[in-house]
PDB file of N, CA and C in Angstrom:
ATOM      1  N   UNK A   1    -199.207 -27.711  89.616  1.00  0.00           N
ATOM      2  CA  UNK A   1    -200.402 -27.840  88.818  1.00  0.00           C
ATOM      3  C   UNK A   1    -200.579 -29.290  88.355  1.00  0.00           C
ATOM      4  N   UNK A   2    -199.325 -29.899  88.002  1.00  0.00           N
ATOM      5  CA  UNK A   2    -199.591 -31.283  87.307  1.00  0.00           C
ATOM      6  C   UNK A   2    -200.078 -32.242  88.431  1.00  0.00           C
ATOM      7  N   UNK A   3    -199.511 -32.307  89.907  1.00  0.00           N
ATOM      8  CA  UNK A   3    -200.188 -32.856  90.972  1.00  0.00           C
ATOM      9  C   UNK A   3    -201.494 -32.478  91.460  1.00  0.00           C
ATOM     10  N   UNK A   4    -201.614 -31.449  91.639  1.00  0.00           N
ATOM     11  CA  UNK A   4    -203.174 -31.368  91.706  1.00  0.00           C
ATOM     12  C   UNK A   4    -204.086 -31.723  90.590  1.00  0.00           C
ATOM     13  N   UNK A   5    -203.978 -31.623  89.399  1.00  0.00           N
ATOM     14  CA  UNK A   5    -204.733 -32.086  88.074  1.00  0.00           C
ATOM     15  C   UNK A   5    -204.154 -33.853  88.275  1.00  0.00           C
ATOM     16  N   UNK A   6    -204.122 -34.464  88.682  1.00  0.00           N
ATOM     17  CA  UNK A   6    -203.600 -35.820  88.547  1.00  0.00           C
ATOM     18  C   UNK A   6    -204.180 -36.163  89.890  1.00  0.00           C
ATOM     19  N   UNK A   7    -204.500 -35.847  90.954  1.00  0.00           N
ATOM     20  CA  UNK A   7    -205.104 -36.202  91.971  1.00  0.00           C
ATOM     21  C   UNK A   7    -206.383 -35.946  91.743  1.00  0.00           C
ATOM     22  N   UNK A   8    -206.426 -35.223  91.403  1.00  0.00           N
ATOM     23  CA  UNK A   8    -208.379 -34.469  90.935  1.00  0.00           C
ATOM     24  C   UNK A   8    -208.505 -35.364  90.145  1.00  0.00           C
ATOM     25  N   UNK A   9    -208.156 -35.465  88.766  1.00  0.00           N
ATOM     26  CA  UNK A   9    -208.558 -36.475  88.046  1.00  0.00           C
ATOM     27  C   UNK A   9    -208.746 -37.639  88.624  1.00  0.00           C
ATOM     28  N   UNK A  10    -207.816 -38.080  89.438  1.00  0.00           N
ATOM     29  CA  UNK A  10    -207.547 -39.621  89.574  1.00  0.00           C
ATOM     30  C   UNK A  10    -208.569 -40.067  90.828  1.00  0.00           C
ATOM     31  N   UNK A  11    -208.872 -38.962  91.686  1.00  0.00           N
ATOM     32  CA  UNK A  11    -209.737 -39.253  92.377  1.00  0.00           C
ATOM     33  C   UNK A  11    -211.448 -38.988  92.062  1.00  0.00           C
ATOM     34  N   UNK A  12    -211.651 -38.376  90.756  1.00  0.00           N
ATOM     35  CA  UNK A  12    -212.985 -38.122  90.235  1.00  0.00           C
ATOM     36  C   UNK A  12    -213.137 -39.663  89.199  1.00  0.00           C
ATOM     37  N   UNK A  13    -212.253 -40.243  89.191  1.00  0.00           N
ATOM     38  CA  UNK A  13    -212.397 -41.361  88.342  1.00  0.00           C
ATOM     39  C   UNK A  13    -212.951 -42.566  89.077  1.00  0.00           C
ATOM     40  N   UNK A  14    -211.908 -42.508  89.949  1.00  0.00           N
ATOM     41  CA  UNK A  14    -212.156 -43.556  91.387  1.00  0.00           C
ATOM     42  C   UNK A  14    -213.434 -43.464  91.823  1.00  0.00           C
ATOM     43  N   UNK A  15    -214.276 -42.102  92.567  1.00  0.00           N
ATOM     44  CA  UNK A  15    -215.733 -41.929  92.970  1.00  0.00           C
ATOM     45  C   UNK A  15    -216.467 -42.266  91.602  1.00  0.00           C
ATOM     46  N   UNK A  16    -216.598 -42.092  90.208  1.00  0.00           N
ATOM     47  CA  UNK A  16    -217.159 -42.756  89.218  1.00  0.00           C
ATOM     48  C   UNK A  16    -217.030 -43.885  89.227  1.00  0.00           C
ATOM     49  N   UNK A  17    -215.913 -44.552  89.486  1.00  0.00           N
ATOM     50  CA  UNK A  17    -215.813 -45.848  89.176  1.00  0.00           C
ATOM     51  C   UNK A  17    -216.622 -46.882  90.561  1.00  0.00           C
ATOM     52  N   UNK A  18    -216.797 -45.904  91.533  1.00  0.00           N
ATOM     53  CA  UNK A  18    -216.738 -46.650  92.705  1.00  0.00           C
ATOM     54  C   UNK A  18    -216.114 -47.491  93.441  1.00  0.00           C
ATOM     55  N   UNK A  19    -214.685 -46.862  93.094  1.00  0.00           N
ATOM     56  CA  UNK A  19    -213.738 -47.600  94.043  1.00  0.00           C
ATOM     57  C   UNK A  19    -213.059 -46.558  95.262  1.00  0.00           C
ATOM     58  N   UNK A  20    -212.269 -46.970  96.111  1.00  0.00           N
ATOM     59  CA  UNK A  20    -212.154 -45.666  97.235  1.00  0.00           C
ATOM     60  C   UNK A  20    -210.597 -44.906  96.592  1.00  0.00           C
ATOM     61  N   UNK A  21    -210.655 -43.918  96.575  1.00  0.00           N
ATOM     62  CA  UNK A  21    -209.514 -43.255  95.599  1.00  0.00           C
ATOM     63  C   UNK A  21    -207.885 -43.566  96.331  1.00  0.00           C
ATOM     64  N   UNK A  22    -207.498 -43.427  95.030  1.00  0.00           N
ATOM     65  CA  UNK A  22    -205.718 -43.760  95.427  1.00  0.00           C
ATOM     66  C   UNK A  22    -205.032 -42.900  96.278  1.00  0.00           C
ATOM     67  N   UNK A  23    -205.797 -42.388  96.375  1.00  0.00           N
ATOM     68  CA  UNK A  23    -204.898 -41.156  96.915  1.00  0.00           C
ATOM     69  C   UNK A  23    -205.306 -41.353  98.953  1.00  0.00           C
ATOM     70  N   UNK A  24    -206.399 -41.832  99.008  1.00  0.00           N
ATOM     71  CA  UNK A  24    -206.736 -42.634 100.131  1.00  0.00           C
ATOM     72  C   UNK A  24    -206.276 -43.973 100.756  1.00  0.00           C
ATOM     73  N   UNK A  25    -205.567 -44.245  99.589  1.00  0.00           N
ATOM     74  CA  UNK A  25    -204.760 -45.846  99.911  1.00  0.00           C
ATOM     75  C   UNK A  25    -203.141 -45.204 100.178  1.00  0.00           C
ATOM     76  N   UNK A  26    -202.734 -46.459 100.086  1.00  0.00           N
ATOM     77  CA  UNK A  26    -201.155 -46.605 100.960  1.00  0.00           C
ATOM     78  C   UNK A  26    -200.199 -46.009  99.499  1.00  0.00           C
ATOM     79  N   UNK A  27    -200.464 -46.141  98.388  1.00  0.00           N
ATOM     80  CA  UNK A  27    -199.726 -46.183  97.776  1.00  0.00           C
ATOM     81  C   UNK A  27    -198.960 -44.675  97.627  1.00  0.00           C
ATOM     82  N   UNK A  28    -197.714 -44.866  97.096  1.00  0.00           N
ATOM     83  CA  UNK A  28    -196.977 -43.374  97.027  1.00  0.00           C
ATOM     84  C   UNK A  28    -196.692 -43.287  95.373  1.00  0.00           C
ATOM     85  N   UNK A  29    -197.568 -42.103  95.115  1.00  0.00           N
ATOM     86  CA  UNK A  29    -197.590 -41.626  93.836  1.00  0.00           C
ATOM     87  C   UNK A  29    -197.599 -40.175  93.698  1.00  0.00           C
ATOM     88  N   UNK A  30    -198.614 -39.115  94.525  1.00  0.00           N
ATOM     89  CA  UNK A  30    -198.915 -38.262  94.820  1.00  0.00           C
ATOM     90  C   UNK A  30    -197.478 -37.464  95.276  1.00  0.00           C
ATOM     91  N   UNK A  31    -197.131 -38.364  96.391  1.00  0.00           N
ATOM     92  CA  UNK A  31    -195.832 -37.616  97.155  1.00  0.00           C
ATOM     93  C   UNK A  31    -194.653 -37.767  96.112  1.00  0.00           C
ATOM     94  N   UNK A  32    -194.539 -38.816  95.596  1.00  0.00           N
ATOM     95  CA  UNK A  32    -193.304 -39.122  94.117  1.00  0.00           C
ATOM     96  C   UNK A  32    -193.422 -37.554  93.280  1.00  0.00           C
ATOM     97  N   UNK A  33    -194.428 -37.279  93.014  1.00  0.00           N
ATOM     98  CA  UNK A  33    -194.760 -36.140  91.904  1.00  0.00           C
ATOM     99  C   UNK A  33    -194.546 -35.008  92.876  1.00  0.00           C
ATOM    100  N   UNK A  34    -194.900 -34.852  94.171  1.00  0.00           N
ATOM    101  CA  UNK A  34    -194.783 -33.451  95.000  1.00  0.00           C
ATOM    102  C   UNK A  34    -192.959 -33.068  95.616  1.00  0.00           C
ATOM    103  N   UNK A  35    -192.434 -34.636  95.911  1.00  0.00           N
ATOM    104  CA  UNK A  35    -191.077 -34.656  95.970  1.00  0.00           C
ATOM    105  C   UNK A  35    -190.172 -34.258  94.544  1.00  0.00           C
ATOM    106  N   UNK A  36    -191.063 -34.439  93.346  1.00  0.00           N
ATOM    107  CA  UNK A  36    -189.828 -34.660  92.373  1.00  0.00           C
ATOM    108  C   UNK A  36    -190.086 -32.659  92.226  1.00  0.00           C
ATOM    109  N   UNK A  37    -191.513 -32.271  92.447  1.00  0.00           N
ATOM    110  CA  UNK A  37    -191.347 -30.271  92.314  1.00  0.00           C
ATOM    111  C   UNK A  37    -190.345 -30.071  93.157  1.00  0.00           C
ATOM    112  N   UNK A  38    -190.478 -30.592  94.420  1.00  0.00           N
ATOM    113  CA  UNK A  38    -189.693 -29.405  95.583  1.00  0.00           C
ATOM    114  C   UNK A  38    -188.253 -29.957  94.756  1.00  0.00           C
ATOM    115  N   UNK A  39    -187.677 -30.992  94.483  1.00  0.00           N
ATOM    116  CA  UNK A  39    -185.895 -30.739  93.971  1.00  0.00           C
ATOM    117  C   UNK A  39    -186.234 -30.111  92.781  1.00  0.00           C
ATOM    118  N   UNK A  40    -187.429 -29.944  92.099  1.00  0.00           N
ATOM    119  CA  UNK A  40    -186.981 -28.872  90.691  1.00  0.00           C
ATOM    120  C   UNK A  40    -186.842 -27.550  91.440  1.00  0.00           C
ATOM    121  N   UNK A  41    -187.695 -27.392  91.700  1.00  0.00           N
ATOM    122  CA  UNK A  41    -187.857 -25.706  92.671  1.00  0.00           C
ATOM    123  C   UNK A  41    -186.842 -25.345  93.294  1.00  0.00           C
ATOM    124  N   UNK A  42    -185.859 -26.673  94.015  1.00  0.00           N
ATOM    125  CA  UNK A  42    -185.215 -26.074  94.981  1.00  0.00           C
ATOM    126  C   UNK A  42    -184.122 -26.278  94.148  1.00  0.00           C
ATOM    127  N   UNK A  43    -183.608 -26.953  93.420  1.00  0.00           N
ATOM    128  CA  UNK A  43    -182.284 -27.042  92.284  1.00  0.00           C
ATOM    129  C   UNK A  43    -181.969 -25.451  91.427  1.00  0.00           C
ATOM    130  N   UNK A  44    -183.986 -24.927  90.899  1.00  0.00           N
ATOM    131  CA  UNK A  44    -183.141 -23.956  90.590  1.00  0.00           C
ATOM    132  C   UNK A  44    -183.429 -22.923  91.486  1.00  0.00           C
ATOM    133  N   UNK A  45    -183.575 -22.715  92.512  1.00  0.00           N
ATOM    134  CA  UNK A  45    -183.591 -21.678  93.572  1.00  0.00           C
ATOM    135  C   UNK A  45    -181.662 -21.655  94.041  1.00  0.00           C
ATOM    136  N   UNK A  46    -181.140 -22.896  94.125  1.00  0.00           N
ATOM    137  CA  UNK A  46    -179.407 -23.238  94.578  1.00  0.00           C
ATOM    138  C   UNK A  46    -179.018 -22.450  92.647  1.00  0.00           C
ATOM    139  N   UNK A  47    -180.000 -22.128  91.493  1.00  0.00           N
ATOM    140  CA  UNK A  47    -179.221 -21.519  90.893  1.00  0.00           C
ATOM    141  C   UNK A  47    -178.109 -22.644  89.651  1.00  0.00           C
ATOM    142  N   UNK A  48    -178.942 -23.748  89.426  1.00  0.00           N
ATOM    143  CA  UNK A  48    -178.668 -24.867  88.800  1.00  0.00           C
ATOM    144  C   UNK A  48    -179.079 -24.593  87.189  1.00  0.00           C
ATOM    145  N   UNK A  49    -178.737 -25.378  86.053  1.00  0.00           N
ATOM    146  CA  UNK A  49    -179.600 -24.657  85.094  1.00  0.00           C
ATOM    147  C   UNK A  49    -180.832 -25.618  85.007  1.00  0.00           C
ATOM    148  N   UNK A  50    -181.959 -25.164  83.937  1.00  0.00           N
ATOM    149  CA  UNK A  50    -182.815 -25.429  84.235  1.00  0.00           C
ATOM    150  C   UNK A  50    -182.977 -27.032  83.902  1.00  0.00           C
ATOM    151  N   UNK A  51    -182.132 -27.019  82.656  1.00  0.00           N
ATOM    152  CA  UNK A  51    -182.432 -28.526  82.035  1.00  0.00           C
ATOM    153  C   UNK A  51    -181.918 -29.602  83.137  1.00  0.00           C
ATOM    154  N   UNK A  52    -180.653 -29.115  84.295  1.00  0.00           N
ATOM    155  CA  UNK A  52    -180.147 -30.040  85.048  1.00  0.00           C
ATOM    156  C   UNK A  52    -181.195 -30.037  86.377  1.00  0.00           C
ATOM    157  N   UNK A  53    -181.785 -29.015  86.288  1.00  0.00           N
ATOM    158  CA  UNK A  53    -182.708 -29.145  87.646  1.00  0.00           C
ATOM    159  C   UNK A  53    -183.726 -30.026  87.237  1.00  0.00           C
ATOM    160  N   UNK A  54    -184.796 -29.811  85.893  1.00  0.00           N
ATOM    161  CA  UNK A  54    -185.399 -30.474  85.550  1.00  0.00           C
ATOM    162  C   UNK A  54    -185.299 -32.060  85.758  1.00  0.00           C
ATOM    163  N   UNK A  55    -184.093 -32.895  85.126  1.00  0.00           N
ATOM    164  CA  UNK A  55    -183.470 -34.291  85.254  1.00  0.00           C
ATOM    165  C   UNK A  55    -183.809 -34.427  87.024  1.00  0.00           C
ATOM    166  N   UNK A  56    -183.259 -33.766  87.824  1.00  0.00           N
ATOM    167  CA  UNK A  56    -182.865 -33.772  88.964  1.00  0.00           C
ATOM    168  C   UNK A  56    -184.460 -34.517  89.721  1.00  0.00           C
ATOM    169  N   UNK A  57    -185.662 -33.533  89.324  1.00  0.00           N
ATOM    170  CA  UNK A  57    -186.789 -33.427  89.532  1.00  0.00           C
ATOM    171  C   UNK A  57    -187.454 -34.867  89.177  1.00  0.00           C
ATOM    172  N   UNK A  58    -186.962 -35.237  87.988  1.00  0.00           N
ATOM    173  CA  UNK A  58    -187.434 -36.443  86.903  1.00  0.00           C
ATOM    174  C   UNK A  58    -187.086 -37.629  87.793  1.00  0.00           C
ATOM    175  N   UNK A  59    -185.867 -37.700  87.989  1.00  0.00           N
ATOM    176  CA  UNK A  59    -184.948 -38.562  88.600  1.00  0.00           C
ATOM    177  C   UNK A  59    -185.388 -39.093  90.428  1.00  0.00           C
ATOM    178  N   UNK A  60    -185.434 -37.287  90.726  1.00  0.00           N
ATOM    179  CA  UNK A  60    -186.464 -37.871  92.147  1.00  0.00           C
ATOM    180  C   UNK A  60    -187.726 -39.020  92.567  1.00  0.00           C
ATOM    181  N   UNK A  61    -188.673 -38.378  91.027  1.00  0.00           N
ATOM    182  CA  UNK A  61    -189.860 -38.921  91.343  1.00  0.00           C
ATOM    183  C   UNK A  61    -189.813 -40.368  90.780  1.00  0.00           C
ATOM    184  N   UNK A  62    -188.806 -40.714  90.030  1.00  0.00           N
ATOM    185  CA  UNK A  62    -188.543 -42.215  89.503  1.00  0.00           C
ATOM    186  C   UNK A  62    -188.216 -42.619  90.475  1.00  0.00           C
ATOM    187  N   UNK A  63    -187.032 -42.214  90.997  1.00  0.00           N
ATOM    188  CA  UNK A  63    -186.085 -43.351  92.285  1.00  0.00           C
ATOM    189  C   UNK A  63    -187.446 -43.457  93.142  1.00  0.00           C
ATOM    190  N   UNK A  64    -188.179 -42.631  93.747  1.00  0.00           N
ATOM    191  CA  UNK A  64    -188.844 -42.884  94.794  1.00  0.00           C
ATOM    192  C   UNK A  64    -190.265 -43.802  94.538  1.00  0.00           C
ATOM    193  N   UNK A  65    -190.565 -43.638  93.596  1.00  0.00           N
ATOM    194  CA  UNK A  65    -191.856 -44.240  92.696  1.00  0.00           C
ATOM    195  C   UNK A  65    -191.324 -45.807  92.462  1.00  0.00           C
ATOM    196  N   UNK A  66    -189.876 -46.050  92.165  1.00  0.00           N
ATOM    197  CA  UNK A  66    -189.406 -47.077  91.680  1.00  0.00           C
ATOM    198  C   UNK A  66    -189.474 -47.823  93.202  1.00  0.00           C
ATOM    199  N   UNK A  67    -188.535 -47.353  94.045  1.00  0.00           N
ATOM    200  CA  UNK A  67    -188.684 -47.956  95.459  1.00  0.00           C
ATOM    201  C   UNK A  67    -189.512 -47.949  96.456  1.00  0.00           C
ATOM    202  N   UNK A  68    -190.808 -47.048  95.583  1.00  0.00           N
ATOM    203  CA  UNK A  68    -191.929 -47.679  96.460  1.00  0.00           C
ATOM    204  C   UNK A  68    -192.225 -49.313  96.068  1.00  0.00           C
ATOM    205  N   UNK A  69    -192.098 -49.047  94.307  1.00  0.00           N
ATOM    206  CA  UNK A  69    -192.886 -50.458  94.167  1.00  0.00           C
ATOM    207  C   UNK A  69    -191.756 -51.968  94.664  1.00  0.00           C
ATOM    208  N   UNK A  70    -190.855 -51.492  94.349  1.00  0.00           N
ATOM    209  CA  UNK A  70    -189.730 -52.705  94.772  1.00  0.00           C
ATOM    210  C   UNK A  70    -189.859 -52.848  95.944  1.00  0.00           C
ATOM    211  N   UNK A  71    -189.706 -51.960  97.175  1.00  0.00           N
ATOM    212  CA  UNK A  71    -189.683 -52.363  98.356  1.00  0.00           C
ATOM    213  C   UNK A  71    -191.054 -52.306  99.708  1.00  0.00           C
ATOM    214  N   UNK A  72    -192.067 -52.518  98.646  1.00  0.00           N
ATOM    215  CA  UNK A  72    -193.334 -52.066  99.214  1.00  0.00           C
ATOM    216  C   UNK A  72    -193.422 -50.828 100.308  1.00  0.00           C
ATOM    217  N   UNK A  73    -192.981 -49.898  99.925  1.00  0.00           N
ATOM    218  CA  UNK A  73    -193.013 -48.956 100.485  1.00  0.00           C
ATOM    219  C   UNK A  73    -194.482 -47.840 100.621  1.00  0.00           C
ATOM    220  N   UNK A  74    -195.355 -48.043 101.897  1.00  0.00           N
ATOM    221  CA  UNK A  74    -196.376 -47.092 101.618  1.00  0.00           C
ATOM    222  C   UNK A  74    -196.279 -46.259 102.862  1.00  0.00           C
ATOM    223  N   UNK A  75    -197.694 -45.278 102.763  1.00  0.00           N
ATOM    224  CA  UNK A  75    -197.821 -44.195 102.889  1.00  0.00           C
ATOM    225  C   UNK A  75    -199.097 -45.000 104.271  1.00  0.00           C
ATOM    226  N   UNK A  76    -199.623 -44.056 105.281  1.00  0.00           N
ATOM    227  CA  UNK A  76    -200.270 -44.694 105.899  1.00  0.00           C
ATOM    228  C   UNK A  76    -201.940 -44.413 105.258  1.00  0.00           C
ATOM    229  N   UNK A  77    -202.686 -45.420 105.327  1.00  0.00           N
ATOM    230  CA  UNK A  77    -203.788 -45.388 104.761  1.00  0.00           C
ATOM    231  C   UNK A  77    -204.798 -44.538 105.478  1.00  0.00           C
ATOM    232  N   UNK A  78    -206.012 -43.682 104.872  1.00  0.00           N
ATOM    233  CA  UNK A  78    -207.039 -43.541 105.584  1.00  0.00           C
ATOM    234  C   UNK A  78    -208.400 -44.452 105.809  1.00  0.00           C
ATOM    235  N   UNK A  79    -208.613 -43.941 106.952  1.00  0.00           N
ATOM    236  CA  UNK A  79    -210.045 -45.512 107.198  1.00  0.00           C
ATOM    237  C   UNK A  79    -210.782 -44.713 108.179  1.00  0.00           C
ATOM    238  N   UNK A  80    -212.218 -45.269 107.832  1.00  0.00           N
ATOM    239  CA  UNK A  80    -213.246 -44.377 108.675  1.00  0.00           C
ATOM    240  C   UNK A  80    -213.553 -45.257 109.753  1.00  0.00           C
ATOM    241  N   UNK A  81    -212.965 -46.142 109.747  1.00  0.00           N
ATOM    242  CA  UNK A  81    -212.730 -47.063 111.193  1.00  0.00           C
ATOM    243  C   UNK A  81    -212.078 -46.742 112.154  1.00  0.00           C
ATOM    244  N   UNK A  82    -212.436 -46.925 113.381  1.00  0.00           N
ATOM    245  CA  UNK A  82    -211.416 -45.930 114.761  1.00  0.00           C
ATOM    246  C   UNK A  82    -210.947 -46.942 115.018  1.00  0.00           C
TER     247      UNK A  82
END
């Protein structure tokens, strides 16, 4: 829910603002937040408790969010150019 409400938002802001939405660019933010559910989900599906799955989840979407920006790490862009 929090990724879809954060993409919706973020891309109804972008078409207001008239810029082309983030979620259309290279950057990795979207997938940071969808990677950090699947290790909560799957931490406590392995039966973890919740507060350590939670961290686990937290921790995902930092490391990966963090090393996007340090190591320019993106996502491939969309373009209505062939």
């Amino acid at each position: 829910m929090g990724v879809i409400t954060g993409v919706a938002g973020g891309m109804i802001r972008d078409v207001l603002a008239r810029e082309i939405p983030m979620v259309l660019q290279r950057e990795i933010y979207a997938t940071a937040c969808i990677t950090g559910g699947i290790l909560y989900t799957g931490s406590l599906a392995l039966g973890i408790a919740p507060l350590l799955a939670t961290l686990f989840g937290m921790l995902g979407t930092f490391i990966l969010r963090v090393a996007a920006i340090r190591w320019h790490l993106s996502l491939p862009a969309f373009s209505l150019n062939r």
